[in-house]
C-alpha atoms as a PDB file:
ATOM      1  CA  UNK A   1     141.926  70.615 104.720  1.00  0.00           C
ATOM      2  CA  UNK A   2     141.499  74.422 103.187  1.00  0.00           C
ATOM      3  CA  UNK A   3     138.455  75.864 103.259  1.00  0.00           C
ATOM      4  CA  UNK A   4     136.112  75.730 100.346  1.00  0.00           C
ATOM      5  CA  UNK A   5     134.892  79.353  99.187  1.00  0.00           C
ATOM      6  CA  UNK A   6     132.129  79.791  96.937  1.00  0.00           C
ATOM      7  CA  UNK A   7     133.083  82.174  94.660  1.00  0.00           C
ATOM      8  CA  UNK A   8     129.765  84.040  93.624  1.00  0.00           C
ATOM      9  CA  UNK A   9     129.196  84.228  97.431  1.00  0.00           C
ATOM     10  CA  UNK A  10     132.332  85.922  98.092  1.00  0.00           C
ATOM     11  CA  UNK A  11     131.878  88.110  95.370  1.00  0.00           C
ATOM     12  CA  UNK A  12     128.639  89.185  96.984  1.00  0.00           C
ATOM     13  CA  UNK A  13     130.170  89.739 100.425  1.00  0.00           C
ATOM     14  CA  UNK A  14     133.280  91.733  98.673  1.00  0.00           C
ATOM     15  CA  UNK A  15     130.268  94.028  97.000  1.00  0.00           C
ATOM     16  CA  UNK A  16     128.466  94.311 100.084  1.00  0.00           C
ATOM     17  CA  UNK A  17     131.315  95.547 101.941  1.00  0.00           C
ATOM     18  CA  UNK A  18     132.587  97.512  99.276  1.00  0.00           C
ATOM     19  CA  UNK A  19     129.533  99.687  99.317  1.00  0.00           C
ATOM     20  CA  UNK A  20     130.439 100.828 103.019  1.00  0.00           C
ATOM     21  CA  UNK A  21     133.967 101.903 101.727  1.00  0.00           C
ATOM     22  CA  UNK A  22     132.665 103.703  99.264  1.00  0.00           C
ATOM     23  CA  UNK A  23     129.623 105.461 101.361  1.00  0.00           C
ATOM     24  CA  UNK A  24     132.457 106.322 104.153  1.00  0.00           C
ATOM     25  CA  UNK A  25     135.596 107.284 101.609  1.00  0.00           C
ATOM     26  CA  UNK A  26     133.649 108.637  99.011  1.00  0.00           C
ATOM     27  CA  UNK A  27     134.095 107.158  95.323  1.00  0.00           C
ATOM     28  CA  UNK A  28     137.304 108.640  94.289  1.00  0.00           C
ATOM     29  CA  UNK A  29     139.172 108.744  97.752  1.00  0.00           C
ATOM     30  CA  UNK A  30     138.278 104.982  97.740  1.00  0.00           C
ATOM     31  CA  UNK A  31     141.406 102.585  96.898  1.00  0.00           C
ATOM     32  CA  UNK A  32     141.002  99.063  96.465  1.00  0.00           C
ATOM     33  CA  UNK A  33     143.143  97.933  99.715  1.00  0.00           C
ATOM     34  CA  UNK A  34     140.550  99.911 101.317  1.00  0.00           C
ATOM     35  CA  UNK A  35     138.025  97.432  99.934  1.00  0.00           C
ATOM     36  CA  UNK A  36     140.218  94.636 100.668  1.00  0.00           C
ATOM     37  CA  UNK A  37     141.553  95.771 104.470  1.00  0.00           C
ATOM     38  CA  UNK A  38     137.216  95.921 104.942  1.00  0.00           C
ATOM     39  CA  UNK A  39     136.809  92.470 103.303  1.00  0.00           C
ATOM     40  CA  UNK A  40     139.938  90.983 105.413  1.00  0.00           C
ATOM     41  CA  UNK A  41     142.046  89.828 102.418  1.00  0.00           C
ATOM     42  CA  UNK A  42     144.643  90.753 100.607  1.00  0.00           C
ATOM     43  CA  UNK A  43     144.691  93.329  97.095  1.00  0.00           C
ATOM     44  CA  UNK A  44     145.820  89.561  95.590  1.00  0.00           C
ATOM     45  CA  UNK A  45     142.996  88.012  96.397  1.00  0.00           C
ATOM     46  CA  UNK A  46     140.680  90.870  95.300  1.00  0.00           C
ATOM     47  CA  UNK A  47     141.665  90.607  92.208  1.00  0.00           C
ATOM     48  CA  UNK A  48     140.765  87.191  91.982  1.00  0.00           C
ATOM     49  CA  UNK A  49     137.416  88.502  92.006  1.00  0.00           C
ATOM     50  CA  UNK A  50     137.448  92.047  90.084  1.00  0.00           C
ATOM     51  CA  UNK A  51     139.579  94.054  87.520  1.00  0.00           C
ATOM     52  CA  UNK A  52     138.926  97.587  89.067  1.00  0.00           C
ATOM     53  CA  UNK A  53     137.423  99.878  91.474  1.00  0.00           C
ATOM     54  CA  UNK A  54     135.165 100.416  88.892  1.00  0.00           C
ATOM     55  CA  UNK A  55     134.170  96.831  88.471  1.00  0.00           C
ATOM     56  CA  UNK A  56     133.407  96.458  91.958  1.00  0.00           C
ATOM     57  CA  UNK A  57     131.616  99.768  92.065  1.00  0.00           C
ATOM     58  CA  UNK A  58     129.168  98.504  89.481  1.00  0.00           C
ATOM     59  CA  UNK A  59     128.796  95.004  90.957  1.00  0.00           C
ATOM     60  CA  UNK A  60     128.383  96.405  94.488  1.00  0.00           C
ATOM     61  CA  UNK A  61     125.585  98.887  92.849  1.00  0.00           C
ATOM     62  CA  UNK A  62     123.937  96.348  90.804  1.00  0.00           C
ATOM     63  CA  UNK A  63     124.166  93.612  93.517  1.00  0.00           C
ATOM     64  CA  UNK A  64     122.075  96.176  95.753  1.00  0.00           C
ATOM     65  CA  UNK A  65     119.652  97.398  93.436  1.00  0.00           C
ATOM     66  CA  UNK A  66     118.913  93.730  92.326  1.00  0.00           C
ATOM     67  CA  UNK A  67     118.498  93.011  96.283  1.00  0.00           C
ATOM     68  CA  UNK A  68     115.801  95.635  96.378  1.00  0.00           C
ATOM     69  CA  UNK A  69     113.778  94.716  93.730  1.00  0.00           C
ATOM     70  CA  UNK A  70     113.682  91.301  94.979  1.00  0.00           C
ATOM     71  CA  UNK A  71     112.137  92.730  98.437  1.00  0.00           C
ATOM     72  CA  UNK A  72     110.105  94.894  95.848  1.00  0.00           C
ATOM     73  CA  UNK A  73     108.569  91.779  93.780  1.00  0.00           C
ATOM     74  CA  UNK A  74     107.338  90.062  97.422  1.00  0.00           C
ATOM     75  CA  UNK A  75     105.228  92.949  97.715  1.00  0.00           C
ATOM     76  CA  UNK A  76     104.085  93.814  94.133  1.00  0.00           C
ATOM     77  CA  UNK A  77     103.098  89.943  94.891  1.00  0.00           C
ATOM     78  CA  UNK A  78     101.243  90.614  97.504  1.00  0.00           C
ATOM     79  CA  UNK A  79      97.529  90.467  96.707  1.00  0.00           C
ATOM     80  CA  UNK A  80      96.177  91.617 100.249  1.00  0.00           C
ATOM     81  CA  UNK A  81      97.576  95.029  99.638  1.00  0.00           C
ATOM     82  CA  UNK A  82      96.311  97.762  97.480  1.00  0.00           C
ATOM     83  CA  UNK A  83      98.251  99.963  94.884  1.00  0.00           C
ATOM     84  CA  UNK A  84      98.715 102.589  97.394  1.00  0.00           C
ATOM     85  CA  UNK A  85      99.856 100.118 100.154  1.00  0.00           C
ATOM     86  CA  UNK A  86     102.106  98.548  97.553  1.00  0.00           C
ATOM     87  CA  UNK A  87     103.305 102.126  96.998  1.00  0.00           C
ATOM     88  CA  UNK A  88     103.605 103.083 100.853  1.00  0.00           C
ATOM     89  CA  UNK A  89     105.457  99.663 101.328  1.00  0.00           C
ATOM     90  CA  UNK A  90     108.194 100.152  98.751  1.00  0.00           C
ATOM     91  CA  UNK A  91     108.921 103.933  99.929  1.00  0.00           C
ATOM     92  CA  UNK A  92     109.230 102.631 103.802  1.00  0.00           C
ATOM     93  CA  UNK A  93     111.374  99.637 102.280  1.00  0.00           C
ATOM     94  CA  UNK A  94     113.656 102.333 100.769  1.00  0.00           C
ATOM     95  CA  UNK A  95     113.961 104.719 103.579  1.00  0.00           C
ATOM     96  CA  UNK A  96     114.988 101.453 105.897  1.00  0.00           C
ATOM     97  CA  UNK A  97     116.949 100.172 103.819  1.00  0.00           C
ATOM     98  CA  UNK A  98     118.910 103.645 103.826  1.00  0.00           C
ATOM     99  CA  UNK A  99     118.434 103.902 107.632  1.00  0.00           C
ATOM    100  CA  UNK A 100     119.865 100.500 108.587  1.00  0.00           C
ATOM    101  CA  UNK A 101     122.393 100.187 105.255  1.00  0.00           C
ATOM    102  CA  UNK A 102     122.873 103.684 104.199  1.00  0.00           C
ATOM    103  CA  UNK A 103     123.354 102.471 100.553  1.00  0.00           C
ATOM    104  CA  UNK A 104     120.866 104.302  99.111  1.00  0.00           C
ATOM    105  CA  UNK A 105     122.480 107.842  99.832  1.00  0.00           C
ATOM    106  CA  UNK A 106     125.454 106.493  97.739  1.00  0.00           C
ATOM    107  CA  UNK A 107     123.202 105.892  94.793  1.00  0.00           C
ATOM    108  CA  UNK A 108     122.684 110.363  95.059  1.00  0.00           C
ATOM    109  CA  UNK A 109     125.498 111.196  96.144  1.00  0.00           C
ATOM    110  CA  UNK A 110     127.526 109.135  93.622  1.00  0.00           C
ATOM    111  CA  UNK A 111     125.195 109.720  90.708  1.00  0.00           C
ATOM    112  CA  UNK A 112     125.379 113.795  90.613  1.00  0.00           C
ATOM    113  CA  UNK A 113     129.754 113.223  91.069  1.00  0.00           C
ATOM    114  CA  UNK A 114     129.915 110.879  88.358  1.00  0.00           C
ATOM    115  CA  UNK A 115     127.614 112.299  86.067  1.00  0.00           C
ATOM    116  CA  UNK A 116     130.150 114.900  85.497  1.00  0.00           C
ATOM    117  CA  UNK A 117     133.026 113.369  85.896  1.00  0.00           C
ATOM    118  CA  UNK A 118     132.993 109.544  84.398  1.00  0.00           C
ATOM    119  CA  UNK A 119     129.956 109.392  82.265  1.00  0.00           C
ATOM    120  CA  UNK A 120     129.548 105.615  81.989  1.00  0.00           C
ATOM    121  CA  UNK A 121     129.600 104.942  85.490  1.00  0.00           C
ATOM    122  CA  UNK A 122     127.154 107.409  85.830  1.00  0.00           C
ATOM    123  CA  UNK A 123     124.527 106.531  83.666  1.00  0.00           C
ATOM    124  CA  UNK A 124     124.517 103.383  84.440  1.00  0.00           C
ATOM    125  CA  UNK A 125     123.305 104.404  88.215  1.00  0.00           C
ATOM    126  CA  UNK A 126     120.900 106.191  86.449  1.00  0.00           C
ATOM    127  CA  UNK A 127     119.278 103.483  84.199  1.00  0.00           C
ATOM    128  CA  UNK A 128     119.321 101.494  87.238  1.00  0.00           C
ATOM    129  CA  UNK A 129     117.482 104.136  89.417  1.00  0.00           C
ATOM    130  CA  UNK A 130     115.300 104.506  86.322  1.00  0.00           C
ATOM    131  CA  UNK A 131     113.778 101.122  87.551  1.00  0.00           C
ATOM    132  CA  UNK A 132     112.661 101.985  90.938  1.00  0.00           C
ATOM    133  CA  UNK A 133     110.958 105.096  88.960  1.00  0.00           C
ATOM    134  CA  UNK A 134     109.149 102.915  86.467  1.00  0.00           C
ATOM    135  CA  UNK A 135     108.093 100.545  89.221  1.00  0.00           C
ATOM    136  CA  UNK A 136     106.262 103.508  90.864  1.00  0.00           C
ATOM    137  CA  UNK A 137     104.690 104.314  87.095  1.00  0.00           C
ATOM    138  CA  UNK A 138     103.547 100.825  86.483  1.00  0.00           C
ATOM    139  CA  UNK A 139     102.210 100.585  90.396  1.00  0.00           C
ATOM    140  CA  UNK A 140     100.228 103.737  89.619  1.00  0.00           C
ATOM    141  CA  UNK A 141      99.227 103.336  85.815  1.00  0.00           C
ATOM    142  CA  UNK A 142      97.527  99.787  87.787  1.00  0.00           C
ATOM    143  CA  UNK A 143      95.626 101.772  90.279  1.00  0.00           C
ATOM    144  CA  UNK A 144      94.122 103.874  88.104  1.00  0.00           C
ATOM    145  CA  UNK A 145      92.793 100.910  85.990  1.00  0.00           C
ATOM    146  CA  UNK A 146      91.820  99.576  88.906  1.00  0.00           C
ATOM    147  CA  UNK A 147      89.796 102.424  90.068  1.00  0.00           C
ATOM    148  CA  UNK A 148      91.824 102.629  93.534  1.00  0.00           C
ATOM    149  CA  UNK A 149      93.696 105.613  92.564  1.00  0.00           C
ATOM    150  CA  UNK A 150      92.492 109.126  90.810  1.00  0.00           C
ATOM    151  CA  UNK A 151      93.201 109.802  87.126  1.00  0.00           C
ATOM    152  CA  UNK A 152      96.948 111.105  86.725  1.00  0.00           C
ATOM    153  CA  UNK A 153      99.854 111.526  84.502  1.00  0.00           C
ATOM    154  CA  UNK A 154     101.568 108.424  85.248  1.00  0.00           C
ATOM    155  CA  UNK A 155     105.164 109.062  84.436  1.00  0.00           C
ATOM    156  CA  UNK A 156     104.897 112.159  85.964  1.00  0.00           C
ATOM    157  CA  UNK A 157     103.645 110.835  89.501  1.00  0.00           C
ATOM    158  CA  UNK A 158     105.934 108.279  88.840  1.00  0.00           C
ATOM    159  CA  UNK A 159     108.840 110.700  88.590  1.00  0.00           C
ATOM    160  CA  UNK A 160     107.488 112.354  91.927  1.00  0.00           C
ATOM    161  CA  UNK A 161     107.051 109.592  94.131  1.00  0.00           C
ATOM    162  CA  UNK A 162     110.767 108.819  93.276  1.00  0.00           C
ATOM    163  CA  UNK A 163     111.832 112.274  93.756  1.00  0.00           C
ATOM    164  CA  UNK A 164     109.940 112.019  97.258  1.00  0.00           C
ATOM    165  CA  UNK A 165     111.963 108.643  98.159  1.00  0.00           C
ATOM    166  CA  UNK A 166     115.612 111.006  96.918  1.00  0.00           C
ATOM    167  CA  UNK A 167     114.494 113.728  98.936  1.00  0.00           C
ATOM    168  CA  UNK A 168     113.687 111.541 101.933  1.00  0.00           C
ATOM    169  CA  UNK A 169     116.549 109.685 101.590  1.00  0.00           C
ATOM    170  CA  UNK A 170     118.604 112.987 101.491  1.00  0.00           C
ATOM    171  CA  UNK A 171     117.134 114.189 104.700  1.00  0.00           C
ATOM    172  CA  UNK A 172     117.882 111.112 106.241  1.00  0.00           C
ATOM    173  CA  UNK A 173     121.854 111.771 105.564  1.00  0.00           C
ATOM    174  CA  UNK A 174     121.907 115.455 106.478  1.00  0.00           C
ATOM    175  CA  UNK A 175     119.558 115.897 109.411  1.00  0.00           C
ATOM    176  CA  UNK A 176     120.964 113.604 112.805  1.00  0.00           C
ATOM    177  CA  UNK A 177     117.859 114.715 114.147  1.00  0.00           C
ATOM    178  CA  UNK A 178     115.432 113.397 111.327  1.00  0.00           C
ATOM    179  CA  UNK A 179     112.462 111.318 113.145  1.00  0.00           C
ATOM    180  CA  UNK A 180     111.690 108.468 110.445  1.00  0.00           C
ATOM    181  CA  UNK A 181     108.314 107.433 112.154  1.00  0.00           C
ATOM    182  CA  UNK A 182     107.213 111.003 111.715  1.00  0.00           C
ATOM    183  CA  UNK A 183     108.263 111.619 108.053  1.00  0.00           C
ATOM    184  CA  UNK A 184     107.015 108.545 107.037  1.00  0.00           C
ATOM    185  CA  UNK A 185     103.665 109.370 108.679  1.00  0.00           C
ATOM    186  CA  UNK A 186     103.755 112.524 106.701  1.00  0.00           C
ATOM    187  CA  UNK A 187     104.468 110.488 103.082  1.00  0.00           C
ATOM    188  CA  UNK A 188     101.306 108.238 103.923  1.00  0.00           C
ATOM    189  CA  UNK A 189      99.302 111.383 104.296  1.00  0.00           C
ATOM    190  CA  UNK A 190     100.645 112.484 100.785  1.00  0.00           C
ATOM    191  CA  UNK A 191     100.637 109.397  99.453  1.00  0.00           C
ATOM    192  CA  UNK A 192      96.580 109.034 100.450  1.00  0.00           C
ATOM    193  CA  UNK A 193      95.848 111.983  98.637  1.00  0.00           C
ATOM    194  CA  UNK A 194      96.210 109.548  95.366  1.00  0.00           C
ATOM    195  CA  UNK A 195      93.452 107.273  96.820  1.00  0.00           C
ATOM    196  CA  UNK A 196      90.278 107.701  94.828  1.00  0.00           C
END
């Protein structure tokens, strides 16, 4: 009898192993029978599933984005924790997730090459990235209402704590050497200066 496959979870696995293809090859050097020698199937069969690199790109990039704002949501949930915990919680989330996934570099490293060179593609990293930043505005416009964290400019911390997670993340990818523990240690210290 031939196997049953459920289509939106193959989909998922295709997008999950696309993204280490594409962190490994780059964007552009990436071909789809790389993504389907990875996967274990044939170009065929991968079309069964996607038009285009491109396609699978943005699936693979939306499919992980929407994975970390799930993980996000259980702690925005989370009414034990504080704003700045909540805050601490989703920059360590991001820096493991880059540590044990590496997906996150691709989200930099792809943004700044297709920014110039394929425009659509592009921004839509962006706008998606542009949800982890407002998640860090909303977190801290709610802390200062709440009197846990001092009066600031919102969008602009907002912007910096997600600068701080890009920076981090960049670190992570360029120095073998980088102690996690330690930097993370260091972002709490930062991050407590926000604490009213």
């Amino acid at each position: 009898m031939p196997k049953i496959v459920n289509y939106i979870e193959r989909k998922e696995e295709i997008a999950k192993e696309s993204i280490k293809v594409f962190i490994d090859k780059g964007y552009y050097e990436t071909k789809l029978s790389d993504i389907a020698n990875k996967c274990g199937i044939g170009r065929t069969t991968l079309y069964q599933y996607f038009k285009n690199k491109d396609e699978i790109f943005k699936y693979a990039i939306n499919h992980t984005i929407d994975s970390m704002r799930d993980s996000f949501e259980k702690i925005l949930e989370n009414s034990n924790l504080t704003f700045i915990e909540k805050i601490k919680k989703i920059i360590y989330s991001l820096a493991k997730e880059y540590k044990y996934n590496n997906s996150i570099i691709i989200f930099i490293e792809l943004w700044l090459i297709l920014k110039r060179e394929n425009k659509t593609i592009g921004e839509e990293i962006q706008n998606r990235s542009l949800e982890i930043r407002e998640l860090f505005k909303e977190l801290v416009s709610h802390g200062i209402k709440a009197n846990e964290i001092i009066k600031v400019d919102c969008d602009s911390m907002g912007n910096t704590l997600y600068a701080l997670v890009e920076s981090f993340v960049l670190q992570l990818s360029l120095n073998d050497d980088f102690n996690i523990d330690d930097h993370l240690n260091n972002v709490d210290i930062l991050i407590d200066g926000l604490r009213k």
